[in-house]
Protein backbone atom coordinates (compact mmCIF):
# COMPACT_ATOMS: atom_id res chain seq x y z
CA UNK A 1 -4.32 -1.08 -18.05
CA UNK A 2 -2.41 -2.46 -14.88
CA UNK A 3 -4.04 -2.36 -11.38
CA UNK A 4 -2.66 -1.59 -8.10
CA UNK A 5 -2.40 -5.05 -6.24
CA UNK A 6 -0.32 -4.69 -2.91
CA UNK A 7 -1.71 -7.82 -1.70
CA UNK A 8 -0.49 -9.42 -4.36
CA UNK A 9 2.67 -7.89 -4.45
CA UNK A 10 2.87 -8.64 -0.31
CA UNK A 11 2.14 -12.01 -1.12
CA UNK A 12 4.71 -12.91 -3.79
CA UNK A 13 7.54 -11.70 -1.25
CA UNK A 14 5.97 -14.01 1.29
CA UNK A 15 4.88 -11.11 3.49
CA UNK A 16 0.85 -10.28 4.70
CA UNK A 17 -0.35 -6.63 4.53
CA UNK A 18 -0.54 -6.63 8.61
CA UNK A 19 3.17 -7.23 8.66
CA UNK A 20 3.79 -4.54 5.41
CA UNK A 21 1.46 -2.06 7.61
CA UNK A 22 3.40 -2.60 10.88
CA UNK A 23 6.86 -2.21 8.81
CA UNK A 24 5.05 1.57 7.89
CA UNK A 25 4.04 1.80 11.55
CA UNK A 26 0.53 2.02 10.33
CA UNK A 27 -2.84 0.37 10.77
CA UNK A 28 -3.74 -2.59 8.58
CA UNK A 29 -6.94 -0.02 7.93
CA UNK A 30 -4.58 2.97 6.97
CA UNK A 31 -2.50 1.03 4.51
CA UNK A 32 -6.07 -0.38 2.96
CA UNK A 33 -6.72 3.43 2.83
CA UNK A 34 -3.59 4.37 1.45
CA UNK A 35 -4.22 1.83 -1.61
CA UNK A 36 -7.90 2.63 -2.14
CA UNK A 37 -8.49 5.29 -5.04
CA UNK A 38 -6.22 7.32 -6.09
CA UNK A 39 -2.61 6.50 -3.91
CA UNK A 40 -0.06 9.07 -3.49
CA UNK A 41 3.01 8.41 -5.14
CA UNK A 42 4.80 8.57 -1.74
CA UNK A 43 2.50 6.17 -0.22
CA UNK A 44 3.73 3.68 -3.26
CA UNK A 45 7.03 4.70 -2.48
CA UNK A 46 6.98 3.33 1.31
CA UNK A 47 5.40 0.36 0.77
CA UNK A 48 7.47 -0.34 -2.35
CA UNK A 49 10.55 -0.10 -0.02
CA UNK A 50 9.15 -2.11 2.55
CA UNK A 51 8.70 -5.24 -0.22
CA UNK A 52 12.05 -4.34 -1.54
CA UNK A 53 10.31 -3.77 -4.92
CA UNK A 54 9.75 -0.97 -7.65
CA UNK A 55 7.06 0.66 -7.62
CA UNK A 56 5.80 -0.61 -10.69
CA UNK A 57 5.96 -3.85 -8.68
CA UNK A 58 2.75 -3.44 -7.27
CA UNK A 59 0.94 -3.24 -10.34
CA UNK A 60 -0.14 -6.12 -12.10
């Protein structure tokens, strides 16, 4: 089963999460919130636009 890995995915388009979180106009803590659990599908959707990615991007 794949895991949700948005640093990872941050990180392979040469961006940090600080810079993905200011993009959503967010917190660094929010996004880390956001991710934790169970994320909305919407929440994917943002930050999956934000890396210019699918969402299935951020699993690995």
């Amino acid at each position: 089963m794949k895991k949700l890995n948005v640093l990872r995915a941050a990180h392979d388009r040469g961006m940090q999460l600080t810079e993905v979180a200011n993009k959503l106009g967010i917190a660094p803590s929010s996004l880390r919130a956001r991710t934790s659990g169970n994320p909305r599908l919407d929440s994917l959707y943002e930050i999956a636009l934000v890396l210019k990615c699918e969402v299935g991007d951020l699993f690995y």
